[in-house]
N, C-alpha and C. Protein backbone atom coordinates (compact mmCIF):
# COMPACT_ATOMS: atom_id res chain seq x y z
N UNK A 1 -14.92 7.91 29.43
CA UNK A 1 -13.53 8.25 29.25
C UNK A 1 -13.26 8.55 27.77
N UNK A 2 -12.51 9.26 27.49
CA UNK A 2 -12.16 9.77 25.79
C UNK A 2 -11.57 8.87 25.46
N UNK A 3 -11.08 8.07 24.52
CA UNK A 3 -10.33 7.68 23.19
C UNK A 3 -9.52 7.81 22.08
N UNK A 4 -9.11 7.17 21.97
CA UNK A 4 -7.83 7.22 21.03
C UNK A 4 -8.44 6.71 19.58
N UNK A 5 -8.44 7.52 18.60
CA UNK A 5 -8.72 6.46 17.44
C UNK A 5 -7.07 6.59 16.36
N UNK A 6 -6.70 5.45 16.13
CA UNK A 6 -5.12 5.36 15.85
C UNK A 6 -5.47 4.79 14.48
N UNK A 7 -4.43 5.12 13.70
CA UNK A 7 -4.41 4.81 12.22
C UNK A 7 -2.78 4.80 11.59
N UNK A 8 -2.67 3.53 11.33
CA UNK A 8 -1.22 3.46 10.81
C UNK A 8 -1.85 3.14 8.88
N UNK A 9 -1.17 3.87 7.88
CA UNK A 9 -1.48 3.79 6.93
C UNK A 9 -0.30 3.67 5.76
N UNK A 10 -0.65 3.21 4.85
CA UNK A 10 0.51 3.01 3.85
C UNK A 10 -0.68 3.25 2.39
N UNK A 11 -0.48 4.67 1.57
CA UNK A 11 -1.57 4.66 0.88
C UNK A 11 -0.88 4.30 -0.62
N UNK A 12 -1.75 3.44 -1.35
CA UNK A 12 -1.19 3.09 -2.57
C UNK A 12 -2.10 3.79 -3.66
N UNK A 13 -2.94 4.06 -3.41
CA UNK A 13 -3.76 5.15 -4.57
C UNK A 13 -4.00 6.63 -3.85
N UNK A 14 -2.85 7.69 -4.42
CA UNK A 14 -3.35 8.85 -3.74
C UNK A 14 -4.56 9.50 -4.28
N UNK A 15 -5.03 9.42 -5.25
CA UNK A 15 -6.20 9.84 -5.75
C UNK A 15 -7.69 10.00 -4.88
N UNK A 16 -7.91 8.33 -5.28
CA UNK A 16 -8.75 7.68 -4.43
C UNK A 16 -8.79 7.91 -2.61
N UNK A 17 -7.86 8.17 -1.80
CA UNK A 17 -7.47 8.33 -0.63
C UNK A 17 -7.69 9.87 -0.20
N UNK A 18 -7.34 10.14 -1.66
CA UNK A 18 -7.70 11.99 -1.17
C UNK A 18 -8.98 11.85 -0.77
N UNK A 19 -10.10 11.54 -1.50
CA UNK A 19 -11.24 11.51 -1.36
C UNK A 19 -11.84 11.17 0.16
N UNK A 20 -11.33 10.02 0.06
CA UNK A 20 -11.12 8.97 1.53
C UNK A 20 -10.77 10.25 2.63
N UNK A 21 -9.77 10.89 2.50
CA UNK A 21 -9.64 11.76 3.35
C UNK A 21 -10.87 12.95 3.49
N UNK A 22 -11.41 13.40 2.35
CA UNK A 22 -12.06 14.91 2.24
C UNK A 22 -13.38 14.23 3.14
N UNK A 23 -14.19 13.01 3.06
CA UNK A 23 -15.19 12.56 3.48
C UNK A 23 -14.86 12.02 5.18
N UNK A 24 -13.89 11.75 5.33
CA UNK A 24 -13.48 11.30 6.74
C UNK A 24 -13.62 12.28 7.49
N UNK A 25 -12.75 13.38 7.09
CA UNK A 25 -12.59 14.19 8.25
C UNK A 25 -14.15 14.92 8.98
N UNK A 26 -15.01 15.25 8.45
CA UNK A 26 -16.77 15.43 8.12
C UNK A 26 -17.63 14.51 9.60
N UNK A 27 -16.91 13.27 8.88
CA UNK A 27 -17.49 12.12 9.71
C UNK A 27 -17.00 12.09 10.59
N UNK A 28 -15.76 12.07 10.98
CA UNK A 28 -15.33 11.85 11.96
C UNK A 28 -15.88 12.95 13.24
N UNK A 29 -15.63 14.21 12.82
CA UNK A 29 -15.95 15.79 13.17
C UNK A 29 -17.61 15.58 13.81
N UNK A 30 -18.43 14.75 12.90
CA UNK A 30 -19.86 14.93 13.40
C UNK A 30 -19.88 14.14 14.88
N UNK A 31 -18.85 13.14 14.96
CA UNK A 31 -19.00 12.27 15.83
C UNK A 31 -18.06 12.59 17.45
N UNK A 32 -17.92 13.96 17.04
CA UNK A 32 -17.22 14.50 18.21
C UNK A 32 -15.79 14.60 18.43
N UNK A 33 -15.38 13.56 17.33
CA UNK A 33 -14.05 13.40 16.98
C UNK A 33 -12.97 14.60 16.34
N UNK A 34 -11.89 14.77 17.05
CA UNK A 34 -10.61 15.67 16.29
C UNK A 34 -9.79 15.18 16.20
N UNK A 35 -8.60 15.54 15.35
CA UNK A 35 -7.69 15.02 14.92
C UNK A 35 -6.80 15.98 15.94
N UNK A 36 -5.76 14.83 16.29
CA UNK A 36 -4.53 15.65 16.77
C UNK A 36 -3.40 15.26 16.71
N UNK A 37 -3.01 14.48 15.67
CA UNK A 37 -2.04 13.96 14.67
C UNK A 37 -2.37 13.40 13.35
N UNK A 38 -2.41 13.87 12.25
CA UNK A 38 -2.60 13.73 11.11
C UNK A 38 -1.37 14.15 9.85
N UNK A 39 -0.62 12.39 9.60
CA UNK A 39 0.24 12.44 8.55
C UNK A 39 1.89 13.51 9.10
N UNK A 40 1.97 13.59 10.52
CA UNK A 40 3.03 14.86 10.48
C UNK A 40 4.30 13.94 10.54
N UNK A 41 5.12 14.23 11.18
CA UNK A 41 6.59 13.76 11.37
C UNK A 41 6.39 12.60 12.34
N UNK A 42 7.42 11.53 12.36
CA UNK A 42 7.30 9.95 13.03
C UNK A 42 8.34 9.85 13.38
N UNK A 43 9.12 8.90 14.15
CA UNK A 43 10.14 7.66 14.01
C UNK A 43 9.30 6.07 14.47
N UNK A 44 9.70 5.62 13.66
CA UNK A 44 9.45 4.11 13.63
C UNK A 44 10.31 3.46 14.67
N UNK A 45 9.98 2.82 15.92
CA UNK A 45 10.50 2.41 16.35
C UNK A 45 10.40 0.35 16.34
N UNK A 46 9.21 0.27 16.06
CA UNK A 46 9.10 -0.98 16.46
C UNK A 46 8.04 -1.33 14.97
N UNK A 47 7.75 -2.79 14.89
CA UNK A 47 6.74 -3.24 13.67
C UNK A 47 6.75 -2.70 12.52
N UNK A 48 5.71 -3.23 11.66
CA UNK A 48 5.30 -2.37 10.25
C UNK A 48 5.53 -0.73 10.29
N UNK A 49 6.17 -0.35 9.34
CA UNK A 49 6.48 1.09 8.99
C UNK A 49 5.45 1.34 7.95
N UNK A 50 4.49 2.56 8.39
CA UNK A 50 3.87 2.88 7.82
C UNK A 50 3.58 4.55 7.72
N UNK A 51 3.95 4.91 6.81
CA UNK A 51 4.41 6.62 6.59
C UNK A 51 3.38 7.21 6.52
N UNK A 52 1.89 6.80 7.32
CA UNK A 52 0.92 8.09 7.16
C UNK A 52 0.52 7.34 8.92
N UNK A 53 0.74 8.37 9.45
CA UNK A 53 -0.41 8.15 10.76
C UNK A 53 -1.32 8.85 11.25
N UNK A 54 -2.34 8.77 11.82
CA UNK A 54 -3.39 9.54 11.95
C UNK A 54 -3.69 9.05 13.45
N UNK A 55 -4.20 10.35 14.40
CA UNK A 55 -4.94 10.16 15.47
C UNK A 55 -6.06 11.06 15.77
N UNK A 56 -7.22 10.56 16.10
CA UNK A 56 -8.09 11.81 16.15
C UNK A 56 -8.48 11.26 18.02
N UNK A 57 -9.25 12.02 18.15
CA UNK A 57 -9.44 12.12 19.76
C UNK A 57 -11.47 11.80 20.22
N UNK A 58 -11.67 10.89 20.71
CA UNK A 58 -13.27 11.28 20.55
C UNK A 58 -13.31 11.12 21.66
N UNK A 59 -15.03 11.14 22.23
CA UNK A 59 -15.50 11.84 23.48
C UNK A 59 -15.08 9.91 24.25
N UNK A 60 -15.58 9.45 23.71
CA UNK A 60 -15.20 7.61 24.10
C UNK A 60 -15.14 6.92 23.01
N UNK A 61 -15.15 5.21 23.86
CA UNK A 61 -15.09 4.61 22.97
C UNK A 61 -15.83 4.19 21.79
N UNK A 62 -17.13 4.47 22.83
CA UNK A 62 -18.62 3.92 22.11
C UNK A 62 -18.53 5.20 20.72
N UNK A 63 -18.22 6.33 21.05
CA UNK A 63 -18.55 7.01 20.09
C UNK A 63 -17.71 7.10 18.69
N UNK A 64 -16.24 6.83 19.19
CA UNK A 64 -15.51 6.47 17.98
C UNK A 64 -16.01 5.12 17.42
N UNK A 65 -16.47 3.81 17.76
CA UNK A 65 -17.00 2.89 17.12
C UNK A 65 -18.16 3.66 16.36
N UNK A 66 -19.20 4.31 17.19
CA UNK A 66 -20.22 4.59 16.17
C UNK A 66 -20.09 5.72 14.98
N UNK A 67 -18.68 6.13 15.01
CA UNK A 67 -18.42 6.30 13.75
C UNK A 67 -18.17 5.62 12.74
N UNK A 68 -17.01 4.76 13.22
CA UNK A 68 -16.70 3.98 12.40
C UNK A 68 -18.06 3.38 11.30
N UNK A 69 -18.69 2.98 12.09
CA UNK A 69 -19.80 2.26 11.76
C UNK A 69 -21.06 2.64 10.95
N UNK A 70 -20.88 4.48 10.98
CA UNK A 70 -21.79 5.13 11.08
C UNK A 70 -21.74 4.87 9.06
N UNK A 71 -22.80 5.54 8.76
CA UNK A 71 -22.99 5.31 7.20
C UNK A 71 -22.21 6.69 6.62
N UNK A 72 -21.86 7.88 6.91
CA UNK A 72 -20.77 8.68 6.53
C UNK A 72 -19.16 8.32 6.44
N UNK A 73 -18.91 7.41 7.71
CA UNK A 73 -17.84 7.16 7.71
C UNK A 73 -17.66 6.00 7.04
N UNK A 74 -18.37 4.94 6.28
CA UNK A 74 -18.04 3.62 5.65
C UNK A 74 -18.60 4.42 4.05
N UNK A 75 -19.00 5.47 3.38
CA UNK A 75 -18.85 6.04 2.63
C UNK A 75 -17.26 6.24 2.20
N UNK A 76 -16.92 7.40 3.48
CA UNK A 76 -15.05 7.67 2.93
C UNK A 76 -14.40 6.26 2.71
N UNK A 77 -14.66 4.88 3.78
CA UNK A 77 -13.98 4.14 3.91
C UNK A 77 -14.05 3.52 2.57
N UNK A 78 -14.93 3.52 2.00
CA UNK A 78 -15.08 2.79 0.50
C UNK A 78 -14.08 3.13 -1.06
N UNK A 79 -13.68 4.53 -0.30
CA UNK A 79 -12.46 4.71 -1.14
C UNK A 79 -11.13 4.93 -0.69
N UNK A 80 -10.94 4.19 0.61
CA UNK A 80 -9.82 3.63 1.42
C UNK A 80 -9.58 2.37 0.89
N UNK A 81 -10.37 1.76 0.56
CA UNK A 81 -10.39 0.10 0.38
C UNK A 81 -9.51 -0.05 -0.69
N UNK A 82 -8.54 -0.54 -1.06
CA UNK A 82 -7.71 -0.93 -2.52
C UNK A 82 -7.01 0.18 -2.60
N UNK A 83 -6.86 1.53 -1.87
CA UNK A 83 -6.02 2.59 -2.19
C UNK A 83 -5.51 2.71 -1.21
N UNK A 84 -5.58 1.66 0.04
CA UNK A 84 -4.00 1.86 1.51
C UNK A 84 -4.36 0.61 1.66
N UNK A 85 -3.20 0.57 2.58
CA UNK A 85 -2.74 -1.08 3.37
C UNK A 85 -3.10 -0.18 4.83
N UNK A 86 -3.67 -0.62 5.57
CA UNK A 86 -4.09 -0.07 6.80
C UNK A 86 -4.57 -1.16 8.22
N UNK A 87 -3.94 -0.40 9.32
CA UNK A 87 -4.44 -0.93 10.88
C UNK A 87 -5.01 0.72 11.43
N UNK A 88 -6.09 0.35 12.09
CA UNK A 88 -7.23 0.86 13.20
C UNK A 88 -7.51 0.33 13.81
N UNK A 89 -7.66 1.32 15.12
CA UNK A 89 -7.49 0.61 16.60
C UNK A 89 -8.05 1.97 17.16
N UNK A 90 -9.16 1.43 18.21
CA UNK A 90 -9.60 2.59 19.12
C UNK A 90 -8.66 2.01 21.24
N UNK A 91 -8.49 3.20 21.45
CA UNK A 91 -7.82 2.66 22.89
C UNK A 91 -8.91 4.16 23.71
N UNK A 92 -9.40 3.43 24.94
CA UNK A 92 -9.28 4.30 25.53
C UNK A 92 -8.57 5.02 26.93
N UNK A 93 -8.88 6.53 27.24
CA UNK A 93 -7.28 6.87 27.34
C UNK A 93 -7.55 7.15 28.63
N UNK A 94 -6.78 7.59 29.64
CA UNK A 94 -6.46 7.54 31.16
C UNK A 94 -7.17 8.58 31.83
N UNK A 95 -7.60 9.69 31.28
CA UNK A 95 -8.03 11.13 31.13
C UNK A 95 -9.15 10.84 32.64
């Protein structure tokens, strides 16, 4: 079944995060993964407000974990670390 990979973000170093971004998207992409919400328009309805969200789409679950995990994607993540306040969460989806 495909997956959801969800990202609520609050970035405090845009510098550093750009980066985070230019290397993510790569990784994510090798792993079958697309984005099909990235940073656009929101309403906050409920919990933490966090003004960057991101969703990319992968083939499952297993495969969005083995991104995560993968050594490209904990590269970008290394200049995520200290430059956002962040939750990730993989769901998978009904499809």
């Amino acid at each position: 079944m495909p997956a959801l990979w969800i990202a609520h973000v609050t970035v405090t170093d845009e510098a550093a995060y750009k980066k985070y971004a230019e290397l993510a998207g790569p990784a994510i992409a090798a792993h079958g993964g697309a984005f099909i919400a990235r940073g656009g328009r929101y309403v906050q309805l409920e919990g933490k407000d966090r003004p960057r969200n991101v969703v990319a789409k992968f083939p499952s679950v297993e495969a969005a974990e083995d991104c995560y995990h993968s050594d490209a994607y904990q590269e970008a993540l290394s200049h995520a670390r200290g430059a956002s306040e962040r939750e990730l969460l993989i769901v998978e989806t009904s499809e």
